[in-house]
C-alpha atoms as a PDB file:
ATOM      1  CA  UNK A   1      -1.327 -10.428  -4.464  1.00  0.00           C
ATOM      2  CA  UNK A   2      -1.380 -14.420  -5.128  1.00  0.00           C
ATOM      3  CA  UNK A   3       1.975 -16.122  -5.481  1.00  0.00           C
ATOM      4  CA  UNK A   4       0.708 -17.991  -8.091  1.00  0.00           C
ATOM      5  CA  UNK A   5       1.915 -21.607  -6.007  1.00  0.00           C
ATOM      6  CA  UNK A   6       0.707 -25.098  -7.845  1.00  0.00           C
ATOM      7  CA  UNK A   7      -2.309 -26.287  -5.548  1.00  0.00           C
ATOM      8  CA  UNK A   8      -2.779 -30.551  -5.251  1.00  0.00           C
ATOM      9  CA  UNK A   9      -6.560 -31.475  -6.441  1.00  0.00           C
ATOM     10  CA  UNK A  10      -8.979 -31.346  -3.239  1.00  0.00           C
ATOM     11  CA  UNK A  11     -10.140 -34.688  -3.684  1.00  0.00           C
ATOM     12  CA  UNK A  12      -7.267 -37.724  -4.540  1.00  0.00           C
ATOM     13  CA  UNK A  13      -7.251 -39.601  -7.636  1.00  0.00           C
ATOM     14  CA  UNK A  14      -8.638 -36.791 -10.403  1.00  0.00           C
ATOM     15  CA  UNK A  15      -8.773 -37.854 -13.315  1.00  0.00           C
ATOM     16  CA  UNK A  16     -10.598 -37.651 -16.974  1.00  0.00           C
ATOM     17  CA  UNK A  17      -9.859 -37.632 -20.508  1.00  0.00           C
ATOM     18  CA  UNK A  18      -9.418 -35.264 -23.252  1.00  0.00           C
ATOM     19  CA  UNK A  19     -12.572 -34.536 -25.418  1.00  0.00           C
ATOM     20  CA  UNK A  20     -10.640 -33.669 -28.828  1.00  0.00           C
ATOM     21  CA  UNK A  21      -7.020 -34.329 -29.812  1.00  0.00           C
ATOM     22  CA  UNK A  22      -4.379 -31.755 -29.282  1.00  0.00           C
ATOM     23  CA  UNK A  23      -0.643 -31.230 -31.273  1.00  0.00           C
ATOM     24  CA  UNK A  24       2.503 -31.232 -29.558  1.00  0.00           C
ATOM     25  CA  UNK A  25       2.176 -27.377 -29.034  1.00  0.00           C
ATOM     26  CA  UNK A  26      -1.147 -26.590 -28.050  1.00  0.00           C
ATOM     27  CA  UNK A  27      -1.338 -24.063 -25.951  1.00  0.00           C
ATOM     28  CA  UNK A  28      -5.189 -24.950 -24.619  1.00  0.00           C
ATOM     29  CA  UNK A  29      -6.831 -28.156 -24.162  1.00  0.00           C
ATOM     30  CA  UNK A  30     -10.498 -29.421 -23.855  1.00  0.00           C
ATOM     31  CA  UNK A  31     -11.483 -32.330 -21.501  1.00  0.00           C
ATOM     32  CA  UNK A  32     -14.653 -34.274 -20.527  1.00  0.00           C
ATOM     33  CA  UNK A  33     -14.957 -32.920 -16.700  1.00  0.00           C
ATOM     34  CA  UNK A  34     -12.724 -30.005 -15.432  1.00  0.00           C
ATOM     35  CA  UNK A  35     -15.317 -29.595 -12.475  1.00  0.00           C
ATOM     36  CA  UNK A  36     -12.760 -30.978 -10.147  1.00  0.00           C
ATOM     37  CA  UNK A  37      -9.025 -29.601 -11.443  1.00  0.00           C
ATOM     38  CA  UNK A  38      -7.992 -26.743  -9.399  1.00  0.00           C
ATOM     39  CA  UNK A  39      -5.143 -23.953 -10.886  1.00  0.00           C
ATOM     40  CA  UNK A  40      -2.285 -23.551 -11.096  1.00  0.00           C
ATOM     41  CA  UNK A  41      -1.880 -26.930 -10.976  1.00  0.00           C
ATOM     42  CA  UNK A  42       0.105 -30.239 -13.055  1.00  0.00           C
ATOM     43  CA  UNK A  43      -1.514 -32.972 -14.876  1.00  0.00           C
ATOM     44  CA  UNK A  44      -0.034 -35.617 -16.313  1.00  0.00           C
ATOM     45  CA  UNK A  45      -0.863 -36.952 -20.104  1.00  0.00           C
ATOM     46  CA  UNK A  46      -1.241 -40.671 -21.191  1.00  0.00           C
ATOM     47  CA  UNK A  47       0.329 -42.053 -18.582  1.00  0.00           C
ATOM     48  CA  UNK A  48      -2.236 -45.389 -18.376  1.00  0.00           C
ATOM     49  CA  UNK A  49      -4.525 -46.244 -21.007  1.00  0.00           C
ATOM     50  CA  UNK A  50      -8.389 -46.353 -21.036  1.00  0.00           C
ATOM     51  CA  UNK A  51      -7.935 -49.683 -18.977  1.00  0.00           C
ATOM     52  CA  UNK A  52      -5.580 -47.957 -16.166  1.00  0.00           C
ATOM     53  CA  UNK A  53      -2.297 -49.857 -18.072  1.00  0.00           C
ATOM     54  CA  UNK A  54       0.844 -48.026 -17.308  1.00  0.00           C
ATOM     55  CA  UNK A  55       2.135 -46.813 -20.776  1.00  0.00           C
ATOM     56  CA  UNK A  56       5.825 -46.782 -21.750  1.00  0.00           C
ATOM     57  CA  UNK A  57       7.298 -43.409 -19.966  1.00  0.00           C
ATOM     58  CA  UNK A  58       8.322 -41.766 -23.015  1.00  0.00           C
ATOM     59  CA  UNK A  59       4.371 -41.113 -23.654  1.00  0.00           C
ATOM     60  CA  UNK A  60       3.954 -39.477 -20.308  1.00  0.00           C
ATOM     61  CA  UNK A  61       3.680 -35.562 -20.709  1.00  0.00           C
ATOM     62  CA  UNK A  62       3.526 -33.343 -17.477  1.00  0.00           C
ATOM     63  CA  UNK A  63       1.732 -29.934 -18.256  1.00  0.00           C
ATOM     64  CA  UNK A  64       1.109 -27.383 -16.133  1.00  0.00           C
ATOM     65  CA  UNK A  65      -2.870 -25.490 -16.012  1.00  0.00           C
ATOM     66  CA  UNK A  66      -2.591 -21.604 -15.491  1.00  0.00           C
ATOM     67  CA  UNK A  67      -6.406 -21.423 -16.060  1.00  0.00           C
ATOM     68  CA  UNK A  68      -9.545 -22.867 -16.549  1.00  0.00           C
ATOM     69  CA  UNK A  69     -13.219 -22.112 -17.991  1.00  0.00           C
ATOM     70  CA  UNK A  70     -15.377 -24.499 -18.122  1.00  0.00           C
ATOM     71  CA  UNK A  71     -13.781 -27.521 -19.805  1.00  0.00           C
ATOM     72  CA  UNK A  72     -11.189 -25.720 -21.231  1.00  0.00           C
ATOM     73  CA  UNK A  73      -8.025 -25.485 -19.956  1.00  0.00           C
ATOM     74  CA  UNK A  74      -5.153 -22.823 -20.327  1.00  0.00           C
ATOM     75  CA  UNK A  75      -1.680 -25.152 -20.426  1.00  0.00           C
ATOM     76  CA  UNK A  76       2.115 -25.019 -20.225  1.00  0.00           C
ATOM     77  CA  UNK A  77       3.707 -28.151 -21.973  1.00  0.00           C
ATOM     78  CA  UNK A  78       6.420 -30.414 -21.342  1.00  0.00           C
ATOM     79  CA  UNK A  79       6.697 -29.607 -17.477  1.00  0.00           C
ATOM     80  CA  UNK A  80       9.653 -31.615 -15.565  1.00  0.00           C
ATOM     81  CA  UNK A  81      11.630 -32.891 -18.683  1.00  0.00           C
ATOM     82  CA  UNK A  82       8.559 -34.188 -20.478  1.00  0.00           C
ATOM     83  CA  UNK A  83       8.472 -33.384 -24.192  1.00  0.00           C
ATOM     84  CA  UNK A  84       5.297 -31.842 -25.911  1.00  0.00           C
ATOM     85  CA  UNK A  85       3.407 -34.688 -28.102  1.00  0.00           C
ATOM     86  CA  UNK A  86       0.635 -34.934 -29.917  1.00  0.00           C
ATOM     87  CA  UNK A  87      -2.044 -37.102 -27.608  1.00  0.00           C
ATOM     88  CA  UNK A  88      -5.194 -38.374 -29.098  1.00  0.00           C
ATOM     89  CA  UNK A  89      -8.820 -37.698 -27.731  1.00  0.00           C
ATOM     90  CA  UNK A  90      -9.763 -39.749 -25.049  1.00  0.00           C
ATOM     91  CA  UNK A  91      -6.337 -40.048 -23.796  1.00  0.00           C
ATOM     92  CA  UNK A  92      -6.125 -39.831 -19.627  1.00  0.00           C
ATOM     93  CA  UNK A  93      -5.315 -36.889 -17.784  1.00  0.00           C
ATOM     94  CA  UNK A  94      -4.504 -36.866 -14.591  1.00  0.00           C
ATOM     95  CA  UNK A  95      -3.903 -34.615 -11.257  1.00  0.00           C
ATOM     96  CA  UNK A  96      -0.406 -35.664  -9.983  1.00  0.00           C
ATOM     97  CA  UNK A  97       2.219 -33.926  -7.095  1.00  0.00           C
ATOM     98  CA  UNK A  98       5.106 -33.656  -9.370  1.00  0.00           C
ATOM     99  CA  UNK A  99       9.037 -32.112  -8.387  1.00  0.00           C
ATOM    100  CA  UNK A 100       8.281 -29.362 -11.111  1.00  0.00           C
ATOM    101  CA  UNK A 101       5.131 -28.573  -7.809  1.00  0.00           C
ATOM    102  CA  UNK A 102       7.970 -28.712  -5.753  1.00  0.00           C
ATOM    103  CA  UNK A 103      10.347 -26.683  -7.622  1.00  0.00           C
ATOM    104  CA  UNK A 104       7.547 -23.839  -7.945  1.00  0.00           C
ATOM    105  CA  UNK A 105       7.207 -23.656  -4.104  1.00  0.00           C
ATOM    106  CA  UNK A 106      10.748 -23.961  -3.078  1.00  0.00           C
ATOM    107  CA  UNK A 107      11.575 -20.968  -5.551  1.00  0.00           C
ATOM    108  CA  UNK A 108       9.021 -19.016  -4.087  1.00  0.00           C
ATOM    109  CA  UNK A 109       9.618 -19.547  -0.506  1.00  0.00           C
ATOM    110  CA  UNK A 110      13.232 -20.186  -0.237  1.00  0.00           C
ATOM    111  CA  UNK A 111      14.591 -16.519  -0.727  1.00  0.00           C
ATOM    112  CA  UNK A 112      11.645 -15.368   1.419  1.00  0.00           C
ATOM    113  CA  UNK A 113      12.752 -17.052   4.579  1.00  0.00           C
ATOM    114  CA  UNK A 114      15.747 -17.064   6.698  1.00  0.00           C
ATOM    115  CA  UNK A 115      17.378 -20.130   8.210  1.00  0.00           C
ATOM    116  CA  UNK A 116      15.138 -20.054  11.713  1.00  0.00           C
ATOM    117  CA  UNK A 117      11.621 -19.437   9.346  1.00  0.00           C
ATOM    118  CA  UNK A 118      11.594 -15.782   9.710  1.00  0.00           C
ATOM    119  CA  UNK A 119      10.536 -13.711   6.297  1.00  0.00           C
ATOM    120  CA  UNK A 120      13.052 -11.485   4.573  1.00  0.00           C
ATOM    121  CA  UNK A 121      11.919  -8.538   2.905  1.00  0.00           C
ATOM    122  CA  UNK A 122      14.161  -6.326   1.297  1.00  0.00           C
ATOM    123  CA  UNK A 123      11.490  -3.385  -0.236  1.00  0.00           C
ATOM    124  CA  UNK A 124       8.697  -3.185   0.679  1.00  0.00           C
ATOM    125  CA  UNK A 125       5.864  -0.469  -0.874  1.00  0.00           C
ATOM    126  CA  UNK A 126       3.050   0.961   0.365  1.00  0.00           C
ATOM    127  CA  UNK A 127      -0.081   3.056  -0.040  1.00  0.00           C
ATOM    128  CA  UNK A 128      -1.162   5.851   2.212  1.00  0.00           C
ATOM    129  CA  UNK A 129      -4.596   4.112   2.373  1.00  0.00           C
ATOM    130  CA  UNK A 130      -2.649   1.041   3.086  1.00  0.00           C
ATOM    131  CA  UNK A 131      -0.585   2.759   5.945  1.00  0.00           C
ATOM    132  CA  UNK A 132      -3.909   4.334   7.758  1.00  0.00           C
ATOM    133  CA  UNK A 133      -5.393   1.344   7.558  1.00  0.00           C
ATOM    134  CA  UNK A 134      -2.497  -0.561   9.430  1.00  0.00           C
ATOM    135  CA  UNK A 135      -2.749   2.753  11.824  1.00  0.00           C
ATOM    136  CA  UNK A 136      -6.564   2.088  12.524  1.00  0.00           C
ATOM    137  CA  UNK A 137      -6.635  -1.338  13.124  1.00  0.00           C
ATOM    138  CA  UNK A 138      -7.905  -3.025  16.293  1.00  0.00           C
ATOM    139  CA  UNK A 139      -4.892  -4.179  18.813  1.00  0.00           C
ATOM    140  CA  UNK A 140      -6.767  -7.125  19.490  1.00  0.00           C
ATOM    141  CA  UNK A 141      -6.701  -8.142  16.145  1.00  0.00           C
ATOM    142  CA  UNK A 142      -2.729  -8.058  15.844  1.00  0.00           C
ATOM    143  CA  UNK A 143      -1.252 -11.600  17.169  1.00  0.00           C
ATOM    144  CA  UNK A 144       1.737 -10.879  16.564  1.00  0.00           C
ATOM    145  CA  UNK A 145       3.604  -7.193  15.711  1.00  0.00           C
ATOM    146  CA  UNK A 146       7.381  -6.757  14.966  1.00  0.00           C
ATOM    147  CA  UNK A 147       9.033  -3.935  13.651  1.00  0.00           C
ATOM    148  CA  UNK A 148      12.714  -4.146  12.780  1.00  0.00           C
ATOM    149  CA  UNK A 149      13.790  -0.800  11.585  1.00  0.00           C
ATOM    150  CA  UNK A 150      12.309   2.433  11.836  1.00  0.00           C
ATOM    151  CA  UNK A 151      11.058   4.847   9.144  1.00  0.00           C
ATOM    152  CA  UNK A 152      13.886   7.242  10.088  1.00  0.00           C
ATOM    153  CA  UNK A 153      13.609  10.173   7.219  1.00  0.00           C
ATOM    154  CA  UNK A 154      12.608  13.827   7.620  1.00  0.00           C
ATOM    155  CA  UNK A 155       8.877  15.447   6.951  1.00  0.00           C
ATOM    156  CA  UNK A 156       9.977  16.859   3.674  1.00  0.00           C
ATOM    157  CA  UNK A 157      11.067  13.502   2.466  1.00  0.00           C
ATOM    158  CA  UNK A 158       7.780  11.777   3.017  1.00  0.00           C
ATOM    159  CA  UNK A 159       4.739  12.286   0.823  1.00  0.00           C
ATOM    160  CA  UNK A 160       0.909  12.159   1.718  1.00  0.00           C
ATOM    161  CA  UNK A 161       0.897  12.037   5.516  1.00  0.00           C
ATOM    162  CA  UNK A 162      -0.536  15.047   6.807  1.00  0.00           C
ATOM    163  CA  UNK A 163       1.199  16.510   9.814  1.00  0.00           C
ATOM    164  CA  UNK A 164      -0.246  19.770  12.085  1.00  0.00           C
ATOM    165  CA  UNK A 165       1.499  22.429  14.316  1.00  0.00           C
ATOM    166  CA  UNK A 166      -1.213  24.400  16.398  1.00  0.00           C
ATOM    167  CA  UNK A 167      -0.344  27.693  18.314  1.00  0.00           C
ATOM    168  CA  UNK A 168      -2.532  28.880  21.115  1.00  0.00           C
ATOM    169  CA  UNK A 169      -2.639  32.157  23.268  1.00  0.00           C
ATOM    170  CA  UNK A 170      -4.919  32.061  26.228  1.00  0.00           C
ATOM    171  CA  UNK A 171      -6.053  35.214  27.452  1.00  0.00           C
ATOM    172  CA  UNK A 172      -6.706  38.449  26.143  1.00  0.00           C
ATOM    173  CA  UNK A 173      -4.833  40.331  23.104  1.00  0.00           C
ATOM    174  CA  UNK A 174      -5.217  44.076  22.119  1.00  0.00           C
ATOM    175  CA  UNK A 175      -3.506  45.562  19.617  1.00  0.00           C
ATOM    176  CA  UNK A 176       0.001  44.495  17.859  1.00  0.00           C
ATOM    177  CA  UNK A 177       1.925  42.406  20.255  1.00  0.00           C
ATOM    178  CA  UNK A 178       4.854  40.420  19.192  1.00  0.00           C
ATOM    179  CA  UNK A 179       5.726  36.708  20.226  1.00  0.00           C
ATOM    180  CA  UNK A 180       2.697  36.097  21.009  1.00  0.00           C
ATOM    181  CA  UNK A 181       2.727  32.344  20.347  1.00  0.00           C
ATOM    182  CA  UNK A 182       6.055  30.535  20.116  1.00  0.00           C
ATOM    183  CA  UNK A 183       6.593  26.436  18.551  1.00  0.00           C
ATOM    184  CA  UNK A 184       9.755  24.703  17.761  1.00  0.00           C
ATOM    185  CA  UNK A 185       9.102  22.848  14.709  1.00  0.00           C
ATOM    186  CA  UNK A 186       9.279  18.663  16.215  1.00  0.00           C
ATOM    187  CA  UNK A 187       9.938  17.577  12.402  1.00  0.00           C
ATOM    188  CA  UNK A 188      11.169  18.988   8.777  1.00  0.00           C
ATOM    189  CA  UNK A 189       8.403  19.578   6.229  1.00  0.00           C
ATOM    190  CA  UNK A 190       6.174  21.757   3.806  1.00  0.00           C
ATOM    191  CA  UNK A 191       3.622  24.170   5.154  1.00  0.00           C
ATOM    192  CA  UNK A 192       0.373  23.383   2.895  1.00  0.00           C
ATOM    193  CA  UNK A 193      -2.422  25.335   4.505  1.00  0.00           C
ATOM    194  CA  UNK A 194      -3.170  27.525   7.442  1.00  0.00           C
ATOM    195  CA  UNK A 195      -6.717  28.231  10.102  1.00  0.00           C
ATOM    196  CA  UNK A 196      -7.055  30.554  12.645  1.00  0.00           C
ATOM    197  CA  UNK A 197     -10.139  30.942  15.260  1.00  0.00           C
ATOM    198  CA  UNK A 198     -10.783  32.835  18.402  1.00  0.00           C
ATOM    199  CA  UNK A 199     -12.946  32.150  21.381  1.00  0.00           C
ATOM    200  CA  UNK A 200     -14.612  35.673  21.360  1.00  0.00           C
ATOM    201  CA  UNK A 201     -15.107  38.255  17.999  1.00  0.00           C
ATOM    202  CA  UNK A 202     -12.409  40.790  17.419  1.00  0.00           C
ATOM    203  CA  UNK A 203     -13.566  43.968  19.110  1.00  0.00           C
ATOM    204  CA  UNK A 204     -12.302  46.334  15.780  1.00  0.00           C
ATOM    205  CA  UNK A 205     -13.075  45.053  11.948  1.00  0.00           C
ATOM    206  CA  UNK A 206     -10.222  43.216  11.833  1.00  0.00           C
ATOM    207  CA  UNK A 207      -6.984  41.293  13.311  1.00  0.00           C
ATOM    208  CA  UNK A 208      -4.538  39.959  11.373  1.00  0.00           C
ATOM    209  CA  UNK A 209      -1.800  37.329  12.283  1.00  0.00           C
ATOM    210  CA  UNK A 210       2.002  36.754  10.772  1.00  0.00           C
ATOM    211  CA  UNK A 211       4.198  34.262  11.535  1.00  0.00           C
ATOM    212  CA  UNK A 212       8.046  34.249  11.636  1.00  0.00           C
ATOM    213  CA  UNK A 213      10.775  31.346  10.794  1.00  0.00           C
ATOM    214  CA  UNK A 214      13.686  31.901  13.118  1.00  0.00           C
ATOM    215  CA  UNK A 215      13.004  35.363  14.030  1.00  0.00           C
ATOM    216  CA  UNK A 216      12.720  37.271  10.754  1.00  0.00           C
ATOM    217  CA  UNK A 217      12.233  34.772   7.687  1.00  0.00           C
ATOM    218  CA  UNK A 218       8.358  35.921   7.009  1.00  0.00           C
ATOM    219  CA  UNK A 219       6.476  32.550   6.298  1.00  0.00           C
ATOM    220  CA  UNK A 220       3.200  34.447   4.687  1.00  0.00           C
ATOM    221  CA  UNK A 221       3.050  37.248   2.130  1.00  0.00           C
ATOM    222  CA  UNK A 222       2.691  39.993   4.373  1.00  0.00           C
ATOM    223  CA  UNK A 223       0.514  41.213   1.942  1.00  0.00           C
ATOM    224  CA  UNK A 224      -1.868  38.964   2.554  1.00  0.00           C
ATOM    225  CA  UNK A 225      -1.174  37.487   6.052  1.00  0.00           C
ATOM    226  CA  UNK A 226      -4.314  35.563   7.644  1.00  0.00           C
ATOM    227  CA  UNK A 227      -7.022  37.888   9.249  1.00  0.00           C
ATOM    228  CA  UNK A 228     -10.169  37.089  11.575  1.00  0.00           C
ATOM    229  CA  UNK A 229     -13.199  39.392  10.767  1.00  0.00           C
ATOM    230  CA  UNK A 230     -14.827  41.399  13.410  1.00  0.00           C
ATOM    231  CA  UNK A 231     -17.817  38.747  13.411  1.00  0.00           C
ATOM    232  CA  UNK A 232     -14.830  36.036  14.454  1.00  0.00           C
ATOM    233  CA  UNK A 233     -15.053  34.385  10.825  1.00  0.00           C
ATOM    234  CA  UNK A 234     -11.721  33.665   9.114  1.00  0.00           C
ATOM    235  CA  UNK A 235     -11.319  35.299   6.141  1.00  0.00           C
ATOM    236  CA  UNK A 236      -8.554  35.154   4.029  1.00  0.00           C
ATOM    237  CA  UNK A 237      -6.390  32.084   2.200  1.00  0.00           C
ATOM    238  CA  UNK A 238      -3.163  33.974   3.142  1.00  0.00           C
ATOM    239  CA  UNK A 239      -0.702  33.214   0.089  1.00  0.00           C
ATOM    240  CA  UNK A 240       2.719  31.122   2.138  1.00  0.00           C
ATOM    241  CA  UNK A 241       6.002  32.524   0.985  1.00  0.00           C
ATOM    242  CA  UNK A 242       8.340  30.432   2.951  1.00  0.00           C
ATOM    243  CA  UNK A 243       7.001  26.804   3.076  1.00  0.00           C
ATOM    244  CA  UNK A 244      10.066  24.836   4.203  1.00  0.00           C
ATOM    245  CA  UNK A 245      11.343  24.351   7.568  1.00  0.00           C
ATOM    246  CA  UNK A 246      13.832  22.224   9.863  1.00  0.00           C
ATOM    247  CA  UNK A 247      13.252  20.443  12.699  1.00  0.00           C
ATOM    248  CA  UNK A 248      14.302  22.989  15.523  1.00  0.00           C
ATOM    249  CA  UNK A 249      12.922  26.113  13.605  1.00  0.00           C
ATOM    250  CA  UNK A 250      11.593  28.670  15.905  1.00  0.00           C
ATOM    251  CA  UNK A 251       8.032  29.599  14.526  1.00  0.00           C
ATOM    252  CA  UNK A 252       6.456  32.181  16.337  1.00  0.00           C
ATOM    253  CA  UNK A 253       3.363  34.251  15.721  1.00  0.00           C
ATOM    254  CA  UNK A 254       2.836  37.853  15.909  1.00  0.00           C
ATOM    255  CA  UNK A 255      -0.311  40.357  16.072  1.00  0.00           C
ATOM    256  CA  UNK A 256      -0.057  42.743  13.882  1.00  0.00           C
ATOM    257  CA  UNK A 257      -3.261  44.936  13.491  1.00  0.00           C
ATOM    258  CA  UNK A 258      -6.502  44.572  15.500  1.00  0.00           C
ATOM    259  CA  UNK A 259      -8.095  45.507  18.551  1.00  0.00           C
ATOM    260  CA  UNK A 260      -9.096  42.571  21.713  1.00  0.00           C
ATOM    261  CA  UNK A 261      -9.939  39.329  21.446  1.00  0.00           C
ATOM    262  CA  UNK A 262      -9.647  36.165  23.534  1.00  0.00           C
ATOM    263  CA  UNK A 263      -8.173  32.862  22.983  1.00  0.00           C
ATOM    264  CA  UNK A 264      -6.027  32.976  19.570  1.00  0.00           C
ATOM    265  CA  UNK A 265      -5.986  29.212  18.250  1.00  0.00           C
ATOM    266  CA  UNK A 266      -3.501  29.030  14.818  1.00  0.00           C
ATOM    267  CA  UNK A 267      -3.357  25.639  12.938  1.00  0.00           C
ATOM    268  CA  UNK A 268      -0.548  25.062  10.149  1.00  0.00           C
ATOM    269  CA  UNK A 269      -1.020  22.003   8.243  1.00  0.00           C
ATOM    270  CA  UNK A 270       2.067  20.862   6.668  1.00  0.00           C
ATOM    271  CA  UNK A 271       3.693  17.153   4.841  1.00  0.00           C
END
């Protein structure tokens, strides 16, 4: 997002006049030629007549442009302890540097910077989108990476990054066996969602998987714990009844009904 800074005119000595008259509080002006002001930027009012002679200082009005269209341009009056006055069409406006340019910048920039140059942020806010895009970008695009402080909060703290845990037996399984696959949870979080797949179908109708926090904290409805068909498809969105965990949980996965099958693969997707 634009700090909004005064820019100086591209080209030096801009100048034209105004097409109609404005009061001492208008809040929009027209002139003969905007094609060459730039915004935000400060003009200066009646400061020289038609035949470029200074007029007395009092006359001078510094405005500030927030906008333009066309000829028309949006204004802030009596910039740098200039008064708002009436000025007549036809009267000279100007593109001047002015201390209230300055002022603008130094406000800006001054609490952003430390005394050797470097920025300060205090907050700073984000978007997931934002964050994977950071993630994704090219090293040799990045000149120049610091990071001063870590993002040093749990899983169950921070929203919208998806994290997995995946537990794998090799080998062959028949029948209930318990422990099967064991995972100490690397993070705090939320379970969210859960898959399961085998390398080879289950040799009865069925085979169903639980899965245990700490040894007997059940983290599906064991009514409705996940099951692989026969055929090897997946089949059920097994309700979670425990979502939470700490970093350091044991999780560890039981068979509970089924017959043999090869290479059990479980994924929990958690935040």
């Amino acid at each position: 997002m634009s700090a909004g800074l005064p820019r100086p005119s591209v080209d030096e000595n801009i100048s034209t006049t105004l097409a109609s008259g404005i009061t001492d509080v208008a809040s929009s002006m027209d002139v003969a030629d905007a094609s060459k002001i730039v915004y935000p930027c400060y003009l200066v009012l009646d400061r020289v007549d038609s035949s470029g002679t200074l007029k007395a200082t009092s006359l001078w009005e510094y405005i500030k442009v927030t906008n333009v269209t066309s000829n028309t341009l949006t204004i802030t009056r009596g910039q740098g302890g200039s008064s708002g006055q009436a000025h007549s069409s036809g009267a000279i406006v100007e593109a001047v540097v002015t201390s209230s340019m300055f002022e603008d910048w130094y406000n800006v920039l001054n609490p952003e910077h430390d005394s050797a140059g470097g920025h300060v942020i205090n907050t700073a806010t984000i978007s997931y989108t934002e964050t994977k895009n950071l993630a994704v970008s090219s090293i040799a695009s990045i000149a120049s990476l610091n990071l001063g402080t870590a993002l040093g909060v749990s899983g169950a703290s921070v929203t919208g990054f998806e994290r997995t845990f995946v537990w794998y037996m090799p080998g062959l399984a028949s029948g209930p066996t318990t422990n099967v696959m064991r995972l100490i949870a690397p993070f705090a979080g939320n379970f969210q969602a859960f898959t399961m797949m085998t390398r080879t179908p289950v040799s009865t109708a069925s085979l169903n998987v639980t899965l245990f926090k700490n040894g007997n904290i059940s983290v599906f409805d064991l009514l409705t714990v996940p099951t692989i068909l026969g055929g090897g498809t997946f089949a059920s969105t097994a309700s979670i009844k425990t979502k939470n965990f700490n970093r350091g949980d044991i999780l560890t996965a039981d068979i509970v009904t089924g017959g043999n099958v090869n290479d059990i693969t479980l994924e929990g997707i958690a935040y």
